[in-house]
N, C-alpha and C. Protein backbone atom coordinates (compact mmCIF):
# COMPACT_ATOMS: atom_id res chain seq x y z
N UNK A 1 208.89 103.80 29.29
CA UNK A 1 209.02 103.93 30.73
C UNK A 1 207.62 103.97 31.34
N UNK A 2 207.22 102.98 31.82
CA UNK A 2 206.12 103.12 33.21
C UNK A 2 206.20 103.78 34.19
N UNK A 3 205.52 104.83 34.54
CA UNK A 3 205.37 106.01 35.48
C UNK A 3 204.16 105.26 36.40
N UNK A 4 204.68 105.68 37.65
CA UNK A 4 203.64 105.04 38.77
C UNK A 4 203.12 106.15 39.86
N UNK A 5 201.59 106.39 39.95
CA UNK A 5 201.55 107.40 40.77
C UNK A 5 200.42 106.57 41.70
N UNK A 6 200.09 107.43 42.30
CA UNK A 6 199.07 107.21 43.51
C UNK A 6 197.63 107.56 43.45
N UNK A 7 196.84 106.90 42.86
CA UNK A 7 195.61 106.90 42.61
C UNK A 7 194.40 106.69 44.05
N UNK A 8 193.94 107.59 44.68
CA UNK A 8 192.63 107.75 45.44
C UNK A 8 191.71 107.88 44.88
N UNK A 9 190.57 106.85 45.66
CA UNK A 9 189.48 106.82 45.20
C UNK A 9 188.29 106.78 46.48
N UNK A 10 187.20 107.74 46.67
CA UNK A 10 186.49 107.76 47.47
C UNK A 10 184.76 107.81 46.49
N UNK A 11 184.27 107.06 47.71
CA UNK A 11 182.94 107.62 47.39
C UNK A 11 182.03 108.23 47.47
N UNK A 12 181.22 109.44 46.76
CA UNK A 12 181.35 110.29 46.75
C UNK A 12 179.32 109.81 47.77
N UNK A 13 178.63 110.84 48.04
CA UNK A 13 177.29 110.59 48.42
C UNK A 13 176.47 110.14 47.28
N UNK A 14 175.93 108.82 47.62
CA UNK A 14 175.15 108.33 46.77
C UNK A 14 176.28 107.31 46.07
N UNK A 15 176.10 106.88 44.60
CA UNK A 15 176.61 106.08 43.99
C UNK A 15 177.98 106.57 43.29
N UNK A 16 178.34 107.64 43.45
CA UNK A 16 179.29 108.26 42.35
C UNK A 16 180.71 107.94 43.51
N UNK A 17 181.41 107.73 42.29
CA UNK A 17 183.08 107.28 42.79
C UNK A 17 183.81 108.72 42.59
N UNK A 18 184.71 108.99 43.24
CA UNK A 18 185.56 110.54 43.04
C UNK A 18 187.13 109.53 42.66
N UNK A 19 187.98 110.32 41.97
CA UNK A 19 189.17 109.80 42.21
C UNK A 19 190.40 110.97 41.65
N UNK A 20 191.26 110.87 42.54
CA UNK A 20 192.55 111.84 42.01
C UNK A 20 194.37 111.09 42.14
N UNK A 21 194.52 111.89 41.66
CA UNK A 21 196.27 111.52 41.87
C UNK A 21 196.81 112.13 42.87
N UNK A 22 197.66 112.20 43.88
CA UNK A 22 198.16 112.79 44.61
C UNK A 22 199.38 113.51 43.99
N UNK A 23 200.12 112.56 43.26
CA UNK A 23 201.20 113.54 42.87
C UNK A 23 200.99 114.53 41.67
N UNK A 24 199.57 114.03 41.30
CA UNK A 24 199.61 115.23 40.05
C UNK A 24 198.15 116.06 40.30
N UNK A 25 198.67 117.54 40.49
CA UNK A 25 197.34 118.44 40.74
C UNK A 25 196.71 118.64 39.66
N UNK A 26 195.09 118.30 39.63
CA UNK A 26 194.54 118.66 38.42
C UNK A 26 194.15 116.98 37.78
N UNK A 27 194.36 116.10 38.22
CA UNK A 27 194.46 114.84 37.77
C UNK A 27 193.34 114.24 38.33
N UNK A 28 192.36 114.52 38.25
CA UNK A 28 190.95 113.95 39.15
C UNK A 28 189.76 113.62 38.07
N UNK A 29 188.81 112.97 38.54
CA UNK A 29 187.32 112.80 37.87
C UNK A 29 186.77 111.83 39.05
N UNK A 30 185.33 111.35 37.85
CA UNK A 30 184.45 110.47 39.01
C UNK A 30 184.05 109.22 37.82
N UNK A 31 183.23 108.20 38.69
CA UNK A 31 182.18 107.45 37.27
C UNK A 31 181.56 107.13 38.36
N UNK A 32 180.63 106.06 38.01
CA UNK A 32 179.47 105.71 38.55
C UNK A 32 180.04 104.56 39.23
N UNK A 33 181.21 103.87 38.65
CA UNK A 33 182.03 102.61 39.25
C UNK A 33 182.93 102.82 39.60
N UNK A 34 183.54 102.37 40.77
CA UNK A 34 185.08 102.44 41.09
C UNK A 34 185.97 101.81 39.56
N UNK A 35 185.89 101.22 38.73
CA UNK A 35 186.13 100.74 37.60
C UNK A 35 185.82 101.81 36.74
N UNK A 36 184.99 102.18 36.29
CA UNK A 36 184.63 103.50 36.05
C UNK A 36 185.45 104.55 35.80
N UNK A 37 185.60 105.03 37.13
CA UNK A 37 186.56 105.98 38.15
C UNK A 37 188.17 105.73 37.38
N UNK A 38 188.12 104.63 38.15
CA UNK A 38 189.84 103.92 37.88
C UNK A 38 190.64 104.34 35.78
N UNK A 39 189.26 103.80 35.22
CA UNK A 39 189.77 103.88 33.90
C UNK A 39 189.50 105.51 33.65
N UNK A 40 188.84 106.35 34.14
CA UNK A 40 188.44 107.37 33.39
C UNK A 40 189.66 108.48 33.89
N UNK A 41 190.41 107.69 34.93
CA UNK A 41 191.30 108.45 35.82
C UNK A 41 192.69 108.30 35.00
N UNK A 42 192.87 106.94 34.65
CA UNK A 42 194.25 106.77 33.45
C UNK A 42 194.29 107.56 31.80
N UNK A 43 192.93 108.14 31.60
CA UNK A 43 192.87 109.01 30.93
C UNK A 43 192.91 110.11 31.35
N UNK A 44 192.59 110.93 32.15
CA UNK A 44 192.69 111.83 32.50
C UNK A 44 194.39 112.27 32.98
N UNK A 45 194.96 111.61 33.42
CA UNK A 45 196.71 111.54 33.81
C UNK A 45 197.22 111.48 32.33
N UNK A 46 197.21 110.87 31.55
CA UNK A 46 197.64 111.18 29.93
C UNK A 46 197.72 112.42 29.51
N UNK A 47 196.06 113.15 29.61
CA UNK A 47 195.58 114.31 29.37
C UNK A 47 196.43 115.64 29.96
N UNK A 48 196.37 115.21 31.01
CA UNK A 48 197.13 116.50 32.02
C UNK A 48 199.11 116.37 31.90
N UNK A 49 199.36 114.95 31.34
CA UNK A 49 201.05 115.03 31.10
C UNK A 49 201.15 115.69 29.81
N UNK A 50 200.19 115.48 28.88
CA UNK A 50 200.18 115.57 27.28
C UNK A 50 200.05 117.21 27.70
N UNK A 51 198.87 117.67 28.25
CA UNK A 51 198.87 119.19 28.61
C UNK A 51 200.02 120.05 29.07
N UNK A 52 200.53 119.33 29.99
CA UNK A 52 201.70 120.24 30.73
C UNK A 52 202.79 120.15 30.36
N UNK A 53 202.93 118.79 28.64
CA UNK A 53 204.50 118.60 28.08
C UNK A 53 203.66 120.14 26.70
N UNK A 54 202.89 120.17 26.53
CA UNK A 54 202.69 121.20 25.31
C UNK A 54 202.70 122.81 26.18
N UNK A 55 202.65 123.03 27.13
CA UNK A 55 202.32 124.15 28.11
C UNK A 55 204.54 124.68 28.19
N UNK A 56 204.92 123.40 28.46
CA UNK A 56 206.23 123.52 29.28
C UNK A 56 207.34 124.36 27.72
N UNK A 57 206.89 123.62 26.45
CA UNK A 57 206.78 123.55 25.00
C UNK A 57 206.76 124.61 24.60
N UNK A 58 205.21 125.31 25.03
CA UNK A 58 205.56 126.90 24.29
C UNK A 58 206.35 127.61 25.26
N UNK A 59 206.15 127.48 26.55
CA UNK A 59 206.75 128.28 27.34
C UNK A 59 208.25 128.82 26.96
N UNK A 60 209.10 127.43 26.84
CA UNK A 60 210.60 127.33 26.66
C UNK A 60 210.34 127.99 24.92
N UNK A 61 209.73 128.56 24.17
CA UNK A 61 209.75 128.25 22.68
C UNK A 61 211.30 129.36 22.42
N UNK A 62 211.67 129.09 21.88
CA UNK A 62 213.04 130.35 21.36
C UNK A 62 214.07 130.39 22.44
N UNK A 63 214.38 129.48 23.43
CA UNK A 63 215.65 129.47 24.17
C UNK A 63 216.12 128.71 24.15
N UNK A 64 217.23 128.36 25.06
CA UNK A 64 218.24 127.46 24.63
C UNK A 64 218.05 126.27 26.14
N UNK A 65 217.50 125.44 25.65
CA UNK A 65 216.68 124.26 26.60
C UNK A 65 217.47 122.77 26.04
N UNK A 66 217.48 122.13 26.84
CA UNK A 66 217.82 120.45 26.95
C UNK A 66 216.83 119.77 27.49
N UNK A 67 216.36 118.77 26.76
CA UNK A 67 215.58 118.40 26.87
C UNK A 67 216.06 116.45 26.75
N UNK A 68 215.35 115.51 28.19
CA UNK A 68 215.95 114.73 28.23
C UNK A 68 215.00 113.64 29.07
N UNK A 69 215.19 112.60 28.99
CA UNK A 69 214.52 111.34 29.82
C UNK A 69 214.74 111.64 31.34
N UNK A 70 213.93 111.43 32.22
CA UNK A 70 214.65 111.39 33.72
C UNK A 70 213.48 110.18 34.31
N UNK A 71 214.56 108.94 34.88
CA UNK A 71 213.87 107.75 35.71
C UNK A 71 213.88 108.19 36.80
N UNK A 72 212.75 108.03 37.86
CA UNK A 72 213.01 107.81 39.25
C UNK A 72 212.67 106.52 39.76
């Protein structure tokens, strides 16, 4: 499943690119290129789903949870 979010990108003073996700808090960095930016930003969104599926993981650990695909 391809997940699609909303990637901003500004520039920051001087040469540095900023960029975040809107729908995901915590999903931000910079590079020196909007290209840069862009790729260092699709890692960083991996990072923070991979984080918050191991966070959600221990949380639930020892109850009685369903766990399941959801498309929007």
């Amino acid at each position: 499943m391809m997940e699609k979010f909303t990637a901003v990108f500004e520039r920051d003073e001087g040469d540095w690119w900023i960029g975040y996700v809107e729908e995901l808090p915590g999903a931000n960095t910079q590079g020196r290129t909007l290209e840069e930016a862009r790729e260092n930003l699709k890692e960083v969104v991996s990072l923070v789903l991979e984080a918050n599926r191991e966070i959600a993981r221990r949380e639930s650990e020892g109850r009685d949870v369903i766990r399941e695909p959801l498309e929007v």
